[in-house]
Structure formats: structure tokens, C-alpha cells
C-alpha atoms as a PDB file:
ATOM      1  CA  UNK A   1     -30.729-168.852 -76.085  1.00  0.00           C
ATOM      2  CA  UNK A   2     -34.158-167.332 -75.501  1.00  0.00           C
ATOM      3  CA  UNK A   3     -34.123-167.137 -71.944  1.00  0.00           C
ATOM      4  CA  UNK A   4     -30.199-165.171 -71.877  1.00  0.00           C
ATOM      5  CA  UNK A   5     -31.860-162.546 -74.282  1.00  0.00           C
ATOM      6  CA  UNK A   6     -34.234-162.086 -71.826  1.00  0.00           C
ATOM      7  CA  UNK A   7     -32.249-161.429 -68.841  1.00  0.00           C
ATOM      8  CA  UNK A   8     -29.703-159.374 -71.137  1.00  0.00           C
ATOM      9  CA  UNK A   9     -32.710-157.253 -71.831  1.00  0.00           C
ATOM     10  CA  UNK A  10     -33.133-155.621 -67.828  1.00  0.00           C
ATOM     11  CA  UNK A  11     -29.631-155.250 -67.274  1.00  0.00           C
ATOM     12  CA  UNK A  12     -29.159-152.971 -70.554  1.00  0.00           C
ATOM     13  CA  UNK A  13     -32.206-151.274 -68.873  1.00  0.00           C
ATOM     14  CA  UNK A  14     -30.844-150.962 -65.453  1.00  0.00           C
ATOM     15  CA  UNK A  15     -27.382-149.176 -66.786  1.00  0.00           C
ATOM     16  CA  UNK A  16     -28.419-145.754 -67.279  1.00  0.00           C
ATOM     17  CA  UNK A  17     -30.084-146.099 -63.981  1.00  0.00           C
ATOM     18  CA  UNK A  18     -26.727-147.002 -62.437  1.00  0.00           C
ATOM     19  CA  UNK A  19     -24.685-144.412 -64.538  1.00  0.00           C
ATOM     20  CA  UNK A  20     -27.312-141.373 -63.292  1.00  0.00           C
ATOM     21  CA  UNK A  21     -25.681-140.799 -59.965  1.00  0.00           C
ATOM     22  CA  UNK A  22     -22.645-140.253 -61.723  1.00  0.00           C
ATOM     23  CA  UNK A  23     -23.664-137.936 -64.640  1.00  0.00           C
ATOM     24  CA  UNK A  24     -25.555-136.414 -61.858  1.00  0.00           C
ATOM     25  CA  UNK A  25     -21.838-135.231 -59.557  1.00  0.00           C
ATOM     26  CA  UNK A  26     -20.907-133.097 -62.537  1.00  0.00           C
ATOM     27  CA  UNK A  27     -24.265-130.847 -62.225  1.00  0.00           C
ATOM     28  CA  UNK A  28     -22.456-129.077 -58.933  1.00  0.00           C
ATOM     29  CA  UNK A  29     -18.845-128.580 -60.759  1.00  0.00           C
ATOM     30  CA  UNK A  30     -16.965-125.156 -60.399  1.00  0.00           C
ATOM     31  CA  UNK A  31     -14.505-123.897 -62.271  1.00  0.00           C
ATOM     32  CA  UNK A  32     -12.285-125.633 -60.791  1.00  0.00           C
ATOM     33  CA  UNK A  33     -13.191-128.508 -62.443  1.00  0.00           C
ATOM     34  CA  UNK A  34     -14.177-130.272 -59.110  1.00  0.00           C
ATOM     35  CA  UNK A  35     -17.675-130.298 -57.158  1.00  0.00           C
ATOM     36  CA  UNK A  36     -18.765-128.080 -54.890  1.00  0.00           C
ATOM     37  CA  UNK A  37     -19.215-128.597 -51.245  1.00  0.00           C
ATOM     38  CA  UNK A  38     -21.984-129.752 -50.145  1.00  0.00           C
ATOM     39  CA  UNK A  39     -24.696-127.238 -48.977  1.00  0.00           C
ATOM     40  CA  UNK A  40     -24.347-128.662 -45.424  1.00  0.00           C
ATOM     41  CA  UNK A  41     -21.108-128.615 -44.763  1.00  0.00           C
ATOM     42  CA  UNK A  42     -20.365-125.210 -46.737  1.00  0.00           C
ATOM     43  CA  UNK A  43     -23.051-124.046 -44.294  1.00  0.00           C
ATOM     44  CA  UNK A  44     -21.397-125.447 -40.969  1.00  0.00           C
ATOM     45  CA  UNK A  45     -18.357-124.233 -41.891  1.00  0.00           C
ATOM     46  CA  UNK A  46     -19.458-120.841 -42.868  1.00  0.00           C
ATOM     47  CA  UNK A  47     -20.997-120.838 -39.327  1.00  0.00           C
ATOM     48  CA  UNK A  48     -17.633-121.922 -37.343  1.00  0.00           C
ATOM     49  CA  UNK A  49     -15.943-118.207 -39.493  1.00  0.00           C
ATOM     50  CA  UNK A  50     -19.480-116.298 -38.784  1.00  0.00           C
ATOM     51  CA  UNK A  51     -19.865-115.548 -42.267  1.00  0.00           C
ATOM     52  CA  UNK A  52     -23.174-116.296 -44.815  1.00  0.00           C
ATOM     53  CA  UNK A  53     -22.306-119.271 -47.023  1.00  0.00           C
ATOM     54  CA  UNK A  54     -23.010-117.866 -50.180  1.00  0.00           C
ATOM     55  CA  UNK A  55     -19.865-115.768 -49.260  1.00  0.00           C
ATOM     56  CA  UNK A  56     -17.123-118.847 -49.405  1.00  0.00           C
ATOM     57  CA  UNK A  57     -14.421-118.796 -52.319  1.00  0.00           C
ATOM     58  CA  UNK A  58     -11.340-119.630 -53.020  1.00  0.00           C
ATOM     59  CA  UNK A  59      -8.765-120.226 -55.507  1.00  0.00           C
ATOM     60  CA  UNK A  60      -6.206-121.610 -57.115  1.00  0.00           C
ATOM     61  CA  UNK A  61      -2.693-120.326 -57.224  1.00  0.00           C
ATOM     62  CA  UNK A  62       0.168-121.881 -58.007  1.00  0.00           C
ATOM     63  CA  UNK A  63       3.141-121.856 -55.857  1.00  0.00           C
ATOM     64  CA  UNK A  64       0.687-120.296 -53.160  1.00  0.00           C
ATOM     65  CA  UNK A  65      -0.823-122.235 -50.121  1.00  0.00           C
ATOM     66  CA  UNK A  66      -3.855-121.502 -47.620  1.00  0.00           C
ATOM     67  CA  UNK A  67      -2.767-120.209 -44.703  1.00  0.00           C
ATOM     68  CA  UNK A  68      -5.326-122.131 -42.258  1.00  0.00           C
ATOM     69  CA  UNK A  69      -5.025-119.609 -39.509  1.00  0.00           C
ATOM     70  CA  UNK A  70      -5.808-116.309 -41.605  1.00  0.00           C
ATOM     71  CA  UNK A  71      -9.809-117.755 -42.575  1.00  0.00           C
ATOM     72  CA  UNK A  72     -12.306-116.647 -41.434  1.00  0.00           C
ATOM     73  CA  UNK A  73     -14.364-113.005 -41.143  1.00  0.00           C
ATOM     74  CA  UNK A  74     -12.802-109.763 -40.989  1.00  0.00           C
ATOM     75  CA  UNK A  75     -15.402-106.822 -41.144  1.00  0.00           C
ATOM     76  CA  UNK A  76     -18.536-108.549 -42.440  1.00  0.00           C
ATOM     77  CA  UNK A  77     -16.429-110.471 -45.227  1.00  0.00           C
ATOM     78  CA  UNK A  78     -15.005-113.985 -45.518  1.00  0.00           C
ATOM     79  CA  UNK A  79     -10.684-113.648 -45.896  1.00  0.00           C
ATOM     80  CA  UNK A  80      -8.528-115.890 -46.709  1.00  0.00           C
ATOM     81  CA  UNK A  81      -4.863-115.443 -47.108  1.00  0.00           C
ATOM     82  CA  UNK A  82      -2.532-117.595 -49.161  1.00  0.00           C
ATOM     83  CA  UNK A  83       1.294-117.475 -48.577  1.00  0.00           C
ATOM     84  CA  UNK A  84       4.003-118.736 -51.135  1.00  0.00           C
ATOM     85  CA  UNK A  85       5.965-121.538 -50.641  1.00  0.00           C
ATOM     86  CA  UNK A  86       8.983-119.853 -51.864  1.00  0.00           C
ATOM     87  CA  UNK A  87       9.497-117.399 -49.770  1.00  0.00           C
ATOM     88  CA  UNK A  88       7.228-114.917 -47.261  1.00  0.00           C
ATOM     89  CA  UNK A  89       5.037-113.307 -49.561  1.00  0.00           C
ATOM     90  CA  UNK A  90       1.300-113.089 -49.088  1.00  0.00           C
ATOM     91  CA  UNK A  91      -2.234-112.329 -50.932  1.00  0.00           C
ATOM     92  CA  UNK A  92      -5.268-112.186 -49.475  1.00  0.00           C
ATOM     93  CA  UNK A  93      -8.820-113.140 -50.609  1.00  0.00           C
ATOM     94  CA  UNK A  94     -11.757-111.162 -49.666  1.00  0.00           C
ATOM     95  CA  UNK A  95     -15.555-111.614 -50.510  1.00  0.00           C
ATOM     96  CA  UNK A  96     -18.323-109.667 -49.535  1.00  0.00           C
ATOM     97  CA  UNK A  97     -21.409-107.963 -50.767  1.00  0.00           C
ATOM     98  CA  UNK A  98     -21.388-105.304 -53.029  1.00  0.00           C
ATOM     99  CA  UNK A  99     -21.064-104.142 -56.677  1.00  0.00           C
ATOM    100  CA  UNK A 100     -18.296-102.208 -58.721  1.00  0.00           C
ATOM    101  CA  UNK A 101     -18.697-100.162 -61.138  1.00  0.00           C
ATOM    102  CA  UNK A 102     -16.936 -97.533 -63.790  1.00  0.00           C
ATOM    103  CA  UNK A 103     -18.010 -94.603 -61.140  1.00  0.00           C
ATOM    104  CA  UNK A 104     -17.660 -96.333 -57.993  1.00  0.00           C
ATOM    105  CA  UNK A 105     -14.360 -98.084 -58.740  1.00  0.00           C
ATOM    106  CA  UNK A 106     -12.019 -95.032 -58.054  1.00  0.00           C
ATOM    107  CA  UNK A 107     -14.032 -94.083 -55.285  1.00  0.00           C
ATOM    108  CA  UNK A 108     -13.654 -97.394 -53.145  1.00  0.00           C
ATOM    109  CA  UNK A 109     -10.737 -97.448 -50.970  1.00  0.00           C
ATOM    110  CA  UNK A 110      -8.282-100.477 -51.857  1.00  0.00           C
ATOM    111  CA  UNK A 111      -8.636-102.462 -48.434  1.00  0.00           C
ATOM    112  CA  UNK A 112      -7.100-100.507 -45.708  1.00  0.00           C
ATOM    113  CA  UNK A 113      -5.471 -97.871 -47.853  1.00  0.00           C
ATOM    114  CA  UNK A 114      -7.753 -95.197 -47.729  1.00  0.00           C
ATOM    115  CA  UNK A 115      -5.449 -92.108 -48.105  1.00  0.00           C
ATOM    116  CA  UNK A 116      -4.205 -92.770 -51.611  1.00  0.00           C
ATOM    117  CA  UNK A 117      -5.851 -92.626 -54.904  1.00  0.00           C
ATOM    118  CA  UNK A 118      -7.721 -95.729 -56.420  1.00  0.00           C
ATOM    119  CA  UNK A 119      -6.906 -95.976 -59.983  1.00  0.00           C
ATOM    120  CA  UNK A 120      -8.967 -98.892 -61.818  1.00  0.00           C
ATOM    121  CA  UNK A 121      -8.866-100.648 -64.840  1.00  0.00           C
ATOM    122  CA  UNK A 122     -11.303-103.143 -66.835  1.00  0.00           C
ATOM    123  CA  UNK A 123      -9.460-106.342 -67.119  1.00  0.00           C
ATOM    124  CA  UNK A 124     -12.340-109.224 -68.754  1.00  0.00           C
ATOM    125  CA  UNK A 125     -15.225-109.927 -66.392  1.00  0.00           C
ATOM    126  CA  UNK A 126     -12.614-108.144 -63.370  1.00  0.00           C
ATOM    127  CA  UNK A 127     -11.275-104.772 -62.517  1.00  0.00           C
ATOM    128  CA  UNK A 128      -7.610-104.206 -61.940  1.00  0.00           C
ATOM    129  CA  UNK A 129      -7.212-101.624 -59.330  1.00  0.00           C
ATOM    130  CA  UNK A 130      -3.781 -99.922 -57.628  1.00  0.00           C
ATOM    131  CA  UNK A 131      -3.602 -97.980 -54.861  1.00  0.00           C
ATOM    132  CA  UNK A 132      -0.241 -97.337 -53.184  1.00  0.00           C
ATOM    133  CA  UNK A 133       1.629 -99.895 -52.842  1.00  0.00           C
ATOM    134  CA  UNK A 134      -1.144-102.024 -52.968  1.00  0.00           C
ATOM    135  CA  UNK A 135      -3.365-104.062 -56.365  1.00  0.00           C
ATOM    136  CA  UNK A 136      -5.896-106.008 -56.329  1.00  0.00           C
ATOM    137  CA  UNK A 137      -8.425-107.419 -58.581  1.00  0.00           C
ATOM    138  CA  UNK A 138     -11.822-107.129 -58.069  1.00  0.00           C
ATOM    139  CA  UNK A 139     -14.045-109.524 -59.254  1.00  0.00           C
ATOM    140  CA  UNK A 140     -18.335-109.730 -59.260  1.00  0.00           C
ATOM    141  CA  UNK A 141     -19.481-112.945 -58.694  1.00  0.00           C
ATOM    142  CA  UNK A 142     -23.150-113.539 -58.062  1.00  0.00           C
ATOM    143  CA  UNK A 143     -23.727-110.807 -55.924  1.00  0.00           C
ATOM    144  CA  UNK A 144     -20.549-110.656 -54.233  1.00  0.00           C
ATOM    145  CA  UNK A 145     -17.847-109.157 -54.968  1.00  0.00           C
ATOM    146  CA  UNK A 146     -14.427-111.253 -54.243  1.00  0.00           C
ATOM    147  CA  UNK A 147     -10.865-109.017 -53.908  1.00  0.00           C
ATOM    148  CA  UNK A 148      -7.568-110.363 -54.559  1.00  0.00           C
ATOM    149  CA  UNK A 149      -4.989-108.469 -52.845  1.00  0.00           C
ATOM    150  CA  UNK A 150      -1.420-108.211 -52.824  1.00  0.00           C
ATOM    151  CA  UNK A 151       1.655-105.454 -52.243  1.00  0.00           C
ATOM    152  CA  UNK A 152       2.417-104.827 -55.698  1.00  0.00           C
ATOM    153  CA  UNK A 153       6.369-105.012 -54.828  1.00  0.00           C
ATOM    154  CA  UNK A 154       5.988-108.712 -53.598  1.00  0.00           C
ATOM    155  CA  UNK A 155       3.579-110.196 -55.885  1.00  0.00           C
ATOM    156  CA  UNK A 156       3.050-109.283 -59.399  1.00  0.00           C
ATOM    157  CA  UNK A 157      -0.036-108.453 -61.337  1.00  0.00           C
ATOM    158  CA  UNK A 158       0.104-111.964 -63.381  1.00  0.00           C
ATOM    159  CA  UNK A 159      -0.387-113.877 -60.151  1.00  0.00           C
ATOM    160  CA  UNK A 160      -3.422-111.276 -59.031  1.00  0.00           C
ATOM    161  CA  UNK A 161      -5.167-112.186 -62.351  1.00  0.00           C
ATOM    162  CA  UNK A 162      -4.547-116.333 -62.171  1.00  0.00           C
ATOM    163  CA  UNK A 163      -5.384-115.843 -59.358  1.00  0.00           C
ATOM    164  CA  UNK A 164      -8.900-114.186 -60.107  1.00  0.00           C
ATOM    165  CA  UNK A 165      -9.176-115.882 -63.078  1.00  0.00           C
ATOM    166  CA  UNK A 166      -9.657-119.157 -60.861  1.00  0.00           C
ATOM    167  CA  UNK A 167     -11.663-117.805 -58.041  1.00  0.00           C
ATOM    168  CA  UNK A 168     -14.484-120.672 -57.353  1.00  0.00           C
ATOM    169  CA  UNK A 169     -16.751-122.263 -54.947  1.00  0.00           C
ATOM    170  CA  UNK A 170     -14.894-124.411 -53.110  1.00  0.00           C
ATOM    171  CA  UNK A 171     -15.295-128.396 -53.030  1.00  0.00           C
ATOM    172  CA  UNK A 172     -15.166-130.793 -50.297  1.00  0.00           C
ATOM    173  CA  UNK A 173     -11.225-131.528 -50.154  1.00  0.00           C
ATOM    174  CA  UNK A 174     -10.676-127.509 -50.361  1.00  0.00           C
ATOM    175  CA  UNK A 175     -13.397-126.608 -47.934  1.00  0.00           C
ATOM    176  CA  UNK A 176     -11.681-128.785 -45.784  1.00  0.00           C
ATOM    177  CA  UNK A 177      -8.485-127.649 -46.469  1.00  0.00           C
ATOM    178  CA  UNK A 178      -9.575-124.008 -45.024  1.00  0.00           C
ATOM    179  CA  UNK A 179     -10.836-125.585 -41.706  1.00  0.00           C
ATOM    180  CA  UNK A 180      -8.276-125.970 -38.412  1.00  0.00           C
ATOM    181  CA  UNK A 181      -6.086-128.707 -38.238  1.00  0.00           C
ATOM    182  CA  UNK A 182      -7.057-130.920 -35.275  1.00  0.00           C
ATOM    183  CA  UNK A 183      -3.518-130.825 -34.322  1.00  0.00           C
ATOM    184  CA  UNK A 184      -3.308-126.848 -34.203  1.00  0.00           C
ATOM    185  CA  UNK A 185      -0.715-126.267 -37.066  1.00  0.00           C
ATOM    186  CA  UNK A 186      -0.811-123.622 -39.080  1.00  0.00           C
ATOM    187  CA  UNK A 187      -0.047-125.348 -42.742  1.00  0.00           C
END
């Protein structure tokens, strides 16, 4: 009986050793719930769209799809659009540097609608902001700042803010979700 106590004894030991890697995985999760990408292949990819890493996020919407063809850079930012599976409607992620504030929110053009007057709201940790036909929120994230934009007929201002309210890092199965299909489909 001795001699099982002993050998009983360095396997108890050995289990937290074994469990570490796995407590360990959670120390990268996003609020997503999953783990981000790994450094490497955030970087590589980042590098196939010409963008800087730090710049990659995504999100969550439901109903709403990547469309694999629309990532990538546009103007110094990282863009991603996501289309509905319902029916043609479209929003667009876009993350680059910069800051928002109280002052400079009205005076920021809302994407490509420059003409019309910017009217912004304070919406949590986000700014809601109209412009047109056009809303968006705008959301600072470690020294980006990540857009979620939409025409405001098509897609309503409850989707904009799940939408924001989910933006994350993404983690291996979405990172590789934004990359091209090998067989050239656009899904």
C-alpha cells in the first residue's frame, strides 16, 4: 500500500503542470469569447491586405456574413464589409488610427460623405454619428479607432451598435475566415 501512495504522490504533482497550457489559452481571449490569432499569422495576413496588424478587427453580427472579397486596405485603413444573408444589404468595417472626440466628432466627415453635416452622439464607450443618408458608430479601441458603417435606410441603428458592441480581435477560425478562398469564391 506504501509503494501506490508513493507513485499517487507525482502524478497529483504533475496535474497542474498538465492543466497550465490550458488555463494558459484563455490569457489571449477577446470579447468574443474565443482566442486571438496568433501574432504570426495576424501579422502575415495583415501583410497579404498591406495594413499594420494592430489594425485587424472584426465582429460579430448576426444575420450578416464577411464578404471575403471586400478585405483588405482602403486609404491607410483595414475594411471589411459584411453583407446579410437575407437580402443585399451591406455594412462596412473600418479601422484606422486616430481619436474622436466631443469637438472633433462633428467635424470628421462620415466616410465619403463629406458635403453634409456630421451630427454625433455619445452612445457608452462609442459615438453614434449620422450624416446623410449614412450612420455609423465610431468606436476607440487601443489607439485605433474602428467605424461601423451602414445607409441608414437599409440597416438600422440596432444592428450598427451589436455590431460595435462586438467589435474584437479576431481568432484563428475568423482570421481565416477573412482570407481568399483557394477556390476564388466570394462567400
Amino acid at each position: 500500500m506504501r509503494r501506490v501512495v508513493r507513485m499517487m504522490r507525482p502524478a497529483r504533482a504533475l496535474l497542474p503542470l498538465l492543466l497550465l497550457p490550458v488555463l494558459l489559452t484563455g490569457c489571449g481571449a477577446d470579447k468574443s469569447g474565443g482566442t486571438v490569432a496568433d501574432s504570426a499569422d495576424l501579422e502575415a495576413a495583415a501583410r497579404v491586405w498591406g495594413v499594420a496588424p494592430e489594425l485587424v478587427y472584426v465582429t460579430k453580427v448576426s444575420g450578416y456574413t464577411v464578404s471575403q472579397g471586400s478585405v483588405g486596405e482602403y486609404d491607410d485603413e483595414f475594411v471589411v464589409a459584411y453583407r446579410s444573408e437575407k437580402s443585399a444589404t451591406r455594412l462596412g468595417l473600418f479601422v484606422g488610427r486616430g481619436t474622436l472626440t466631443a469637438e472633433s466628432c462633428p467635424k470628421q466627415p462620415l466616410g465619403e460623405v463629406s458635403d453634409k453635416q456630421v451630427t454625433c452622439e455619445r452612445d457608452g464607450d462609442a459615438w453614434y454619428r449620422k450624416a446623410g443618408d449614412s450612420h455609423e458608430y465610431a468606436v476607440p479601441e487601443s489607439g485605433v479607432l474602428i467605424h461601423l458603417m451602414a445607409d441608414a435606410d437599409k440597416v438600422d441603428r440596432t444592428i450598427l451598435r451589436k455590431a460595435a458592441e462586438a467589435v474584437h480581435r479576431p481568432d484563428d477560425a475568423e482570421l481565416a475566415a477573412l482570407l481568399p478562398s483557394t477556390d476564388g469564391a466570394d462567400t
